[in-house]
Protein backbone atom coordinates (compact mmCIF):
# COMPACT_ATOMS: atom_id res chain seq x y z
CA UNK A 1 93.32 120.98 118.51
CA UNK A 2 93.02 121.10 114.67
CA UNK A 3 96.88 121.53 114.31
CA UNK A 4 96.96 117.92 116.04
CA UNK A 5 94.38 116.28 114.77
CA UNK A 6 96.49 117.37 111.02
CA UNK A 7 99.99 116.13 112.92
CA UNK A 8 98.21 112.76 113.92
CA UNK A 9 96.41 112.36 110.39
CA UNK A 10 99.78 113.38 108.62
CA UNK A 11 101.82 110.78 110.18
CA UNK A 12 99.12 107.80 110.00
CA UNK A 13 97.86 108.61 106.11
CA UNK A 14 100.35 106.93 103.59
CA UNK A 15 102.45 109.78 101.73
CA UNK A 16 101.80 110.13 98.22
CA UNK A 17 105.35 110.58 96.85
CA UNK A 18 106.84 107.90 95.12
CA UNK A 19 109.87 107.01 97.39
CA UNK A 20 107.99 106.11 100.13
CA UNK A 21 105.94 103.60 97.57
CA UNK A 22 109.25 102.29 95.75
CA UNK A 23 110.66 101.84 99.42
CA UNK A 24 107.82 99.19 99.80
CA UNK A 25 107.90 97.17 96.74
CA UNK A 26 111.28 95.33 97.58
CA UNK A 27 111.35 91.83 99.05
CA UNK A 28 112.24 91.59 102.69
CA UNK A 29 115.96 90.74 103.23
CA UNK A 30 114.91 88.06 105.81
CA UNK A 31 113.03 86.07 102.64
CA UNK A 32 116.03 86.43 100.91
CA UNK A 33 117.93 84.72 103.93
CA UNK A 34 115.23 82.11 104.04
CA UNK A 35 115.43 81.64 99.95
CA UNK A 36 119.43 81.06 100.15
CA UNK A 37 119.56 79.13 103.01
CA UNK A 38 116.62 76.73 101.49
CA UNK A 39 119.10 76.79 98.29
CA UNK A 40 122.30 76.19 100.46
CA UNK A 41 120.36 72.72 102.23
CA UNK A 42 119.42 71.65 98.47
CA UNK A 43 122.87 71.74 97.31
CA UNK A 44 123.87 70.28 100.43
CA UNK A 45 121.21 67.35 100.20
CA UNK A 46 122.87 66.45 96.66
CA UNK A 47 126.26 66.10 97.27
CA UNK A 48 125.71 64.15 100.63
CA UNK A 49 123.31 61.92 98.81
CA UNK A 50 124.17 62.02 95.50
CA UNK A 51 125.52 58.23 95.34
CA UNK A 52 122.31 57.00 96.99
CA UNK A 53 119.58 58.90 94.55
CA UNK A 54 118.18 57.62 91.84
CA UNK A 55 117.68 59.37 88.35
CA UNK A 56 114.37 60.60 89.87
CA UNK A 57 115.85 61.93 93.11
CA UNK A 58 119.15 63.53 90.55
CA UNK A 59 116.28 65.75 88.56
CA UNK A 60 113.86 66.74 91.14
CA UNK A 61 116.76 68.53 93.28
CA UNK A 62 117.95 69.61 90.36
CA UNK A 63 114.71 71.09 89.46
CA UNK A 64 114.27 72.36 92.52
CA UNK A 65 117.68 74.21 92.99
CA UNK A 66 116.83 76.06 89.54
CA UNK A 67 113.92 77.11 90.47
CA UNK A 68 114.96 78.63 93.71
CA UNK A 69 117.82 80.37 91.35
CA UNK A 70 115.51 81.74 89.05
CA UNK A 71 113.37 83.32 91.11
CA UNK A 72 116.10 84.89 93.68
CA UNK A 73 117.58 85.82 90.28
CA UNK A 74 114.16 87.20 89.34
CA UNK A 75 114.05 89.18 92.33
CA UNK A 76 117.36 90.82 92.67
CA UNK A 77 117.67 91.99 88.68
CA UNK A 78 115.87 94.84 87.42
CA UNK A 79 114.61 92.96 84.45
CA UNK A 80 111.41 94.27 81.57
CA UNK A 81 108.13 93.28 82.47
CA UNK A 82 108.17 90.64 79.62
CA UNK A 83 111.68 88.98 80.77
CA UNK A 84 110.15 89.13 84.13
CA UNK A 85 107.13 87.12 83.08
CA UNK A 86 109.45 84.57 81.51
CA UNK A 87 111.16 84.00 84.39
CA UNK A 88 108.24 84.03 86.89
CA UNK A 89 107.43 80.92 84.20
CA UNK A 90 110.33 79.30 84.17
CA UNK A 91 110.37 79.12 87.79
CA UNK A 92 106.93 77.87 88.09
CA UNK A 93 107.57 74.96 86.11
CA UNK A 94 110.59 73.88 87.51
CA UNK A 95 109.45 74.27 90.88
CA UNK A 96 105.67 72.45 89.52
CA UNK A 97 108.10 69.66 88.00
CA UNK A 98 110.30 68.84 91.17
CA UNK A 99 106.85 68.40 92.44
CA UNK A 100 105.85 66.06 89.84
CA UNK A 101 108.91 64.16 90.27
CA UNK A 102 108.40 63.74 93.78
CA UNK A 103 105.24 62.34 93.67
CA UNK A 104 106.81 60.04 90.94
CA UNK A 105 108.97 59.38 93.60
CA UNK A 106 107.09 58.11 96.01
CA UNK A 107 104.95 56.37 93.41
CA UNK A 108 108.07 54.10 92.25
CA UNK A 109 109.10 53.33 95.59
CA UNK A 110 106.02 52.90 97.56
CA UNK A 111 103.32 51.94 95.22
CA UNK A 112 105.05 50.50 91.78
C-alpha cells in the first residue's frame, strides 16, 4: 500500500529538476499563432485601407503592428534581463499609444 501511495504521490508532486521547470516557462505555440495572425490582419487592414485613413488611422496601426513585433520578438530571443525590460517597455508604449490614438480617433470624428 505504501509503495502506491509513493507511485501516486511521485507522479502528482511537481519534480524538482530543472528541465521539467524550463519546459514550463515557454509561451504556448497556440499564442504565438494567435499573436501572428493578429499581426497578419493589421498589416492586412493597412494596405486595404491605407488610401481611406487618415494620419491618425496611418500611426495607430502602425503603432500597433510594432508593438505586436516587439513583443513576439521579445518572446522568441533569448535576450539579458535588462534588454528584456527595454523591450517589455517599448512594447507597452506603443501598444498604450495606438490606444491613445484611437481614442483620438474617435474623438476627431465623433465628437470634434
Amino acid at each position: 500500500m505504501s509503495t502506491q501511495y509513493k507511485k501516486i504521490q511521485k507522479n502528482l508532486s511537481p519534480s524538482a529538476d530543472g528541465a521539467n521547470s524550463k519546459s514550463n516557462m515557454k509561451p504556448k505555440a497556440s499564442r504565438d499563432l494567435l499573436l501572428l495572425i493578429m499581426i497578419a490582419l493589421t498589416m492586412f487592414v493597412m494596405a486595404l485601407g491605407w488610401q481611406t485613413l487618415d494620419q491618425i488611422g496611418v500611426a495607430m496601426y502602425t503603432c500597433l503592428m510594432i508593438g505586436m513585433v516587439v513583443v513576439y520578438i521579445n518572446r522568441h530571443g533569448n535576450f539579458t534581463d535588462k534588454v528584456h525590460r527595454i523591450l517589455v517597455g517599448v512594447s507597452m508604449g506603443t501598444l498604450f499609444a495606438s490606444v491613445g490614438l484611437l481614442g483620438l480617433s474617435v474623438y476627431m470624428q465623433y465628437f470634434a
